[in-house]
C-alpha atoms as a PDB file:
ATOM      1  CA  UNK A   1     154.826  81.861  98.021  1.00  0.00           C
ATOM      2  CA  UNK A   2     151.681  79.616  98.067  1.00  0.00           C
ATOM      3  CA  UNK A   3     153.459  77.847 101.230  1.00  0.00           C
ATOM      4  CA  UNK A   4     154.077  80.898 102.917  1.00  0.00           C
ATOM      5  CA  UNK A   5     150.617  81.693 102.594  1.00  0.00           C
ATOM      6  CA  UNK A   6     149.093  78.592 103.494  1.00  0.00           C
ATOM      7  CA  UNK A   7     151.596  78.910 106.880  1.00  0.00           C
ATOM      8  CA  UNK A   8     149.815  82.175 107.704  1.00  0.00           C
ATOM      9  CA  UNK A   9     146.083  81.066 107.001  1.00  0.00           C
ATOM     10  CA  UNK A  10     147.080  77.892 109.367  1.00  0.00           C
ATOM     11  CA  UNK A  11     148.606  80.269 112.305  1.00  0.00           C
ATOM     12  CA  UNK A  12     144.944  82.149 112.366  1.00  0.00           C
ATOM     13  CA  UNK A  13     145.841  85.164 110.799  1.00  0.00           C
ATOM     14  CA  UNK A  14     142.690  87.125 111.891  1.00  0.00           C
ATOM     15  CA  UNK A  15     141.941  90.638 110.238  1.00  0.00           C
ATOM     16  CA  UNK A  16     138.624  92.067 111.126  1.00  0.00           C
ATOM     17  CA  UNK A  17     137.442  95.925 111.249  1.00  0.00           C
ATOM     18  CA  UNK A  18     139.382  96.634 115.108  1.00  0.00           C
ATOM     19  CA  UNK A  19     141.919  94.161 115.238  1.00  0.00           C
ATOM     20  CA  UNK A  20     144.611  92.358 113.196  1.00  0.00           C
ATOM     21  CA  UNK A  21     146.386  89.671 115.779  1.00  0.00           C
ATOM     22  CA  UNK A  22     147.661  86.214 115.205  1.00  0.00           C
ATOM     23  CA  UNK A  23     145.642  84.458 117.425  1.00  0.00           C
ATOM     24  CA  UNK A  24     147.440  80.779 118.347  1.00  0.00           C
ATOM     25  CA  UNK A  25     150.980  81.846 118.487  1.00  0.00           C
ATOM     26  CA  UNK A  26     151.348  80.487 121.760  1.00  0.00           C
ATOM     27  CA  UNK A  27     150.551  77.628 124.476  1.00  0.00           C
ATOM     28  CA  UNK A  28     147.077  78.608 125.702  1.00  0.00           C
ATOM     29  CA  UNK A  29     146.360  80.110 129.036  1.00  0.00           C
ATOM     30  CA  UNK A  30     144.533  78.487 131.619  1.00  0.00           C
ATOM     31  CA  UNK A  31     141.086  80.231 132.860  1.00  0.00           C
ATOM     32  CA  UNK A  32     138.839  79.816 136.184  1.00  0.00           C
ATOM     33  CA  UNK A  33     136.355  82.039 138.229  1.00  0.00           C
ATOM     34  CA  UNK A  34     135.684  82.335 141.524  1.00  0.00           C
ATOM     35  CA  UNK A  35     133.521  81.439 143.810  1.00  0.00           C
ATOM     36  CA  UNK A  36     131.077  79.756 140.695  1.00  0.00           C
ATOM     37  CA  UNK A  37     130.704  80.098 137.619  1.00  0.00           C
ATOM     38  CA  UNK A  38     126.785  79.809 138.657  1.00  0.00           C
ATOM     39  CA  UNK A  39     125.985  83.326 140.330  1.00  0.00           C
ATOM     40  CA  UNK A  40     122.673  85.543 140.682  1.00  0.00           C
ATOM     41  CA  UNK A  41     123.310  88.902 139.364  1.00  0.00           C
ATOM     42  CA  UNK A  42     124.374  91.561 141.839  1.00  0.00           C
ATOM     43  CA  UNK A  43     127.063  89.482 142.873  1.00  0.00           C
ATOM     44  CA  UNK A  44     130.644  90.504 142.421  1.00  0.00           C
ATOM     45  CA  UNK A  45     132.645  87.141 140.683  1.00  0.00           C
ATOM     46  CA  UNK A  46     137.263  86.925 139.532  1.00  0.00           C
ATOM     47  CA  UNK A  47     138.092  85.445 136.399  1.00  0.00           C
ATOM     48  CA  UNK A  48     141.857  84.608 136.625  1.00  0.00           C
ATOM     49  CA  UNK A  49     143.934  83.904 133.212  1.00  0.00           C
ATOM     50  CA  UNK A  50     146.949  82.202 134.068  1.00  0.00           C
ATOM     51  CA  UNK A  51     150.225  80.684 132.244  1.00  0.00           C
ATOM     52  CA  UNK A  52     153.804  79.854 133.404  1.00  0.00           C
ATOM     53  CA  UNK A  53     154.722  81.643 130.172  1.00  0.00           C
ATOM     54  CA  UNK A  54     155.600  84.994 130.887  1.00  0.00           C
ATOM     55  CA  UNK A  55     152.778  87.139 128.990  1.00  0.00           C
ATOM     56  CA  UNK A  56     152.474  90.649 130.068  1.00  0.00           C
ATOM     57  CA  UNK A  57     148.945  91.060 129.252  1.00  0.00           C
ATOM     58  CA  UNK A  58     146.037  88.674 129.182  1.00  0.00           C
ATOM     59  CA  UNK A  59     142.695  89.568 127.178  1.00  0.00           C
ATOM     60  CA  UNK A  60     139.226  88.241 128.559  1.00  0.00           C
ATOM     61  CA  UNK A  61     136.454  87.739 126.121  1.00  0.00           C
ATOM     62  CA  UNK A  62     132.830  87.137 125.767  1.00  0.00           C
ATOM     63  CA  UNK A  63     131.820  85.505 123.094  1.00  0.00           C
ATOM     64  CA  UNK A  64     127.823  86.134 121.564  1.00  0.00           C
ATOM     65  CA  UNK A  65     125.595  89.185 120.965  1.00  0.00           C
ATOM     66  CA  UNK A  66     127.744  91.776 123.668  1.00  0.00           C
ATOM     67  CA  UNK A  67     130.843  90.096 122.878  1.00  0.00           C
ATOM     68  CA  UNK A  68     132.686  92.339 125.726  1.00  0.00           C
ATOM     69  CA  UNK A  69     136.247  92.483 126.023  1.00  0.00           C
ATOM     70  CA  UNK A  70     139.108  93.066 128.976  1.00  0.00           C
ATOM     71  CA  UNK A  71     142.757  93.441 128.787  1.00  0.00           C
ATOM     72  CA  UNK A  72     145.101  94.081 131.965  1.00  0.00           C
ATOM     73  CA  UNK A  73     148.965  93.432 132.738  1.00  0.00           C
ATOM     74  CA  UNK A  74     149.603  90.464 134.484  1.00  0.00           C
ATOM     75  CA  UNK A  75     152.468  90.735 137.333  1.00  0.00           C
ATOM     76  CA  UNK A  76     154.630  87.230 138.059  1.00  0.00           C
ATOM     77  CA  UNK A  77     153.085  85.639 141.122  1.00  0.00           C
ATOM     78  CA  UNK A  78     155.946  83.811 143.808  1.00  0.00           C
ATOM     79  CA  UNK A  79     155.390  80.414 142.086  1.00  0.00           C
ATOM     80  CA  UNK A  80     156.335  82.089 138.392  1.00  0.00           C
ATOM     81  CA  UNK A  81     152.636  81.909 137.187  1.00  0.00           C
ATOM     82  CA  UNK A  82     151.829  85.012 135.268  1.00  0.00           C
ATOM     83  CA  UNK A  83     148.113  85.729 135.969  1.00  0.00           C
ATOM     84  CA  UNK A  84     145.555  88.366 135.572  1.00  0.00           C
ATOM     85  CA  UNK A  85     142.137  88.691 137.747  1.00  0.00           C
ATOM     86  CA  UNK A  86     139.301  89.966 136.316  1.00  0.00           C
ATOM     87  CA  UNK A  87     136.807  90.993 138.731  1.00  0.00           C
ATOM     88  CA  UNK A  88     133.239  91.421 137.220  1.00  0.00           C
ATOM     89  CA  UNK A  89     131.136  93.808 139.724  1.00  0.00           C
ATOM     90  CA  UNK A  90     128.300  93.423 140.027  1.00  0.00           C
ATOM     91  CA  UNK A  91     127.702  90.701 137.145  1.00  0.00           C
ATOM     92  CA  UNK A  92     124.420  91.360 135.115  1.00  0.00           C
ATOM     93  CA  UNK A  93     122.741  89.421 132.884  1.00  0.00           C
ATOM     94  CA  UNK A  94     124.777  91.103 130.143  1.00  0.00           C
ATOM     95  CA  UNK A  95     127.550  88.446 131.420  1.00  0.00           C
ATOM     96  CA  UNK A  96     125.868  85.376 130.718  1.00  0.00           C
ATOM     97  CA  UNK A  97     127.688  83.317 128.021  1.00  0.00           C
ATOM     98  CA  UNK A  98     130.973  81.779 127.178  1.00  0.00           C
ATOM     99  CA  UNK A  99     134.225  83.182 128.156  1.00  0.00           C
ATOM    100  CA  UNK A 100     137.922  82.618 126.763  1.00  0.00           C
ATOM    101  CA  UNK A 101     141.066  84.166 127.563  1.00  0.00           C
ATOM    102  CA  UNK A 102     144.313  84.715 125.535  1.00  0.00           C
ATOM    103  CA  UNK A 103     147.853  85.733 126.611  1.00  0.00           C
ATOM    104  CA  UNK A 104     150.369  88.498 125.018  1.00  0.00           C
ATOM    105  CA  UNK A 105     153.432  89.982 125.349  1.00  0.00           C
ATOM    106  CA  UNK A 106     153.475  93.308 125.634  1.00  0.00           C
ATOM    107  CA  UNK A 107     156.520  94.032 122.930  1.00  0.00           C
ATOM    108  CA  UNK A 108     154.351  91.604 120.208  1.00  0.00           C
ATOM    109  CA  UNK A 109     150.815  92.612 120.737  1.00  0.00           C
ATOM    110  CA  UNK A 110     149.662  91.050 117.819  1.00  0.00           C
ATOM    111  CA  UNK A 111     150.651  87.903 118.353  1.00  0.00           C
ATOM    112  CA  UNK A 112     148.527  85.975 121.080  1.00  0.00           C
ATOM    113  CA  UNK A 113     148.301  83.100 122.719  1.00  0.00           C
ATOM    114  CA  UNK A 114     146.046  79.701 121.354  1.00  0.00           C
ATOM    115  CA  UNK A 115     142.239  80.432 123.497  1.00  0.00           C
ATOM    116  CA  UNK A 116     141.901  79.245 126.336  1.00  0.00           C
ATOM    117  CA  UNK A 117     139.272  76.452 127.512  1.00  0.00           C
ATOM    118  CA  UNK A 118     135.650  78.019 127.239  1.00  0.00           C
ATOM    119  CA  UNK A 119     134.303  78.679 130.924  1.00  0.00           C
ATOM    120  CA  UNK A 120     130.301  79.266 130.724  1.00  0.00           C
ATOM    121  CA  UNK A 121     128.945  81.931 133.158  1.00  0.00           C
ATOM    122  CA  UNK A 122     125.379  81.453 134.372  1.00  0.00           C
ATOM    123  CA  UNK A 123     123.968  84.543 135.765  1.00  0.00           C
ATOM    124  CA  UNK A 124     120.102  84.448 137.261  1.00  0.00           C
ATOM    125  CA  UNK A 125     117.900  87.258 137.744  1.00  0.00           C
ATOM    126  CA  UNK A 126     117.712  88.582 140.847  1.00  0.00           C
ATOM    127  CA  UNK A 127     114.652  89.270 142.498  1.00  0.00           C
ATOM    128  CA  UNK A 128     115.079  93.044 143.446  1.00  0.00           C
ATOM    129  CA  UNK A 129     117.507  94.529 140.542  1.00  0.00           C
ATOM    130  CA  UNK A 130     117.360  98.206 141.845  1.00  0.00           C
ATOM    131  CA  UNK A 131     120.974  98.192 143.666  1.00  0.00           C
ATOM    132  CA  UNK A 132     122.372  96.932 140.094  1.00  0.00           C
ATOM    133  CA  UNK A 133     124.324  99.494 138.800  1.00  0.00           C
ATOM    134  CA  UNK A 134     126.635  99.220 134.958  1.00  0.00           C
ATOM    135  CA  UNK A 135     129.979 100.230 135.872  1.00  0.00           C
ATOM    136  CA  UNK A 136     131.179  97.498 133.713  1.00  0.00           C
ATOM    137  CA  UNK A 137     129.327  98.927 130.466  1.00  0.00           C
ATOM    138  CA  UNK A 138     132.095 100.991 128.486  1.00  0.00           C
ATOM    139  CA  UNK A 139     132.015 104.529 128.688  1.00  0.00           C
ATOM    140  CA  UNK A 140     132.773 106.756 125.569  1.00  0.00           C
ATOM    141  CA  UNK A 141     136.468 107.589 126.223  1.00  0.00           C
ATOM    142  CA  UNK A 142     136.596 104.125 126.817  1.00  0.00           C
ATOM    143  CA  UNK A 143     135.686 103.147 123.461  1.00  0.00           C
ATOM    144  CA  UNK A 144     137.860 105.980 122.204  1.00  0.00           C
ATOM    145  CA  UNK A 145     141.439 104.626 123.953  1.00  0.00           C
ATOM    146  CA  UNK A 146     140.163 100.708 122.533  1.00  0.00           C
ATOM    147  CA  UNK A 147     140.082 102.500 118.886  1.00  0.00           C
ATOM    148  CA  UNK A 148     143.510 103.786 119.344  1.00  0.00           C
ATOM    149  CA  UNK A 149     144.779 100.461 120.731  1.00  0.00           C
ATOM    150  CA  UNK A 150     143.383  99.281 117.554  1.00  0.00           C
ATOM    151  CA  UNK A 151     144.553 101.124 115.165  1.00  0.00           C
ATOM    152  CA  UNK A 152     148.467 100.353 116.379  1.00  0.00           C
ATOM    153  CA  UNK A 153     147.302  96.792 116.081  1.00  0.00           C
ATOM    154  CA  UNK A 154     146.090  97.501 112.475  1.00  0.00           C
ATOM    155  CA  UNK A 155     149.351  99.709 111.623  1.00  0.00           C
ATOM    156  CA  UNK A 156     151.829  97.057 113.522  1.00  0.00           C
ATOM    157  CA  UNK A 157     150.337  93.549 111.591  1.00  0.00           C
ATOM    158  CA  UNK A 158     150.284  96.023 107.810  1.00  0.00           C
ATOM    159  CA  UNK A 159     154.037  96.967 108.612  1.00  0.00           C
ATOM    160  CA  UNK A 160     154.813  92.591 109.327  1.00  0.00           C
ATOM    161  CA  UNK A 161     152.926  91.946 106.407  1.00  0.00           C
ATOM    162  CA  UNK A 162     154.919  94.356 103.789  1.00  0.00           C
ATOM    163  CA  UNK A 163     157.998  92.850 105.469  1.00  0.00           C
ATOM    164  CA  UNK A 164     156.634  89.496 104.585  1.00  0.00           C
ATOM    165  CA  UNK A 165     155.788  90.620 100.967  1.00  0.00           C
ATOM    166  CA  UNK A 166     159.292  92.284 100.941  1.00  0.00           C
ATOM    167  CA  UNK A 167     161.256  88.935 102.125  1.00  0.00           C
ATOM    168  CA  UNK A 168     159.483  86.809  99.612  1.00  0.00           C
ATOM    169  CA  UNK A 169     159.968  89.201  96.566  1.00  0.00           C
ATOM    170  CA  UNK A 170     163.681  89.486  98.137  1.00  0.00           C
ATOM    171  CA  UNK A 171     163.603  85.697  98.101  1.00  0.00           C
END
């Protein structure tokens, strides 16, 4: 049992208050913005996740105080990359900081891909801010669907770890 546990800690079993994944499963995605990762804010910048493994979703994620947090489906491209563009607009100051992505499949959820390189996003102040609007900031029934998401995560890694528990008393 003590192996079997130690196998678990080392995948990066990761059980917080919204999510329960295993983060490391897989290769790691590759990540890249465009056109800088240097922009003033007001300007509209695309992350792109990428792997030739064929994950159906990829998660973007700032790390730090907002610690923000995009998922979309990522369709096969003609050259079998699966990728996934994020486009930030209008990036605020909100988005400076570190950014990762990780890479699912849509059937195992829980089980993601190893992080990504970090990519570092420096956004300066503009000088006239008034045309900056949020339409990134998260709106309540936004929040609402990302708590349901989360609690099938929550219910989906419980129900793999009683079958764990049940193989090894079975074992």
């Amino acid at each position: 049992m003590v192996p079997m546990l130690r196998m678990l800690l080392c995948l990066g079993l990761s059980v917080g208050q919204k999510t329960a994944v295993l983060a490391g499963f897989y290769d790691k995605p590759s990540l890249s913005v465009w056109p800088s990762s240097a922009v003033t804010s007001g300007e509209t910048i695309t992350m792109q996740c990428s792997s030739s493994l064929g994950f159906g979703r990829f998660i973007l994620t700032q790390e730090g105080k907002h610690h923000l947090q995009w998922t979309l489906d990522s369709p096969q491209s003609a050259i079998r990359e699966f990728q996934a563009h994020f486009v930030l607009d209008p990036v605020t100051i909100i988005h400076n900081g570190t950014f990762r992505c990780y890479g699912y499949f849509r059937n195992h959820p829980q089980l993601w891909s190893k992080s990504s390189d970090s990519l570092h996003l420096l956004v300066s102040d503009s000088k006239d801010q008034s045309h900056i609007h949020t339409k990134n900031e998260p709106t309540a029934s936004q929040h609402e669907s990302h708590t349901v998401e989360n609690l099938i995560r929550m219910i989906m890694a419980a129900l793999v770890l009683v079958t764990l528990v049940i193989l090894l008393l079975v074992a």
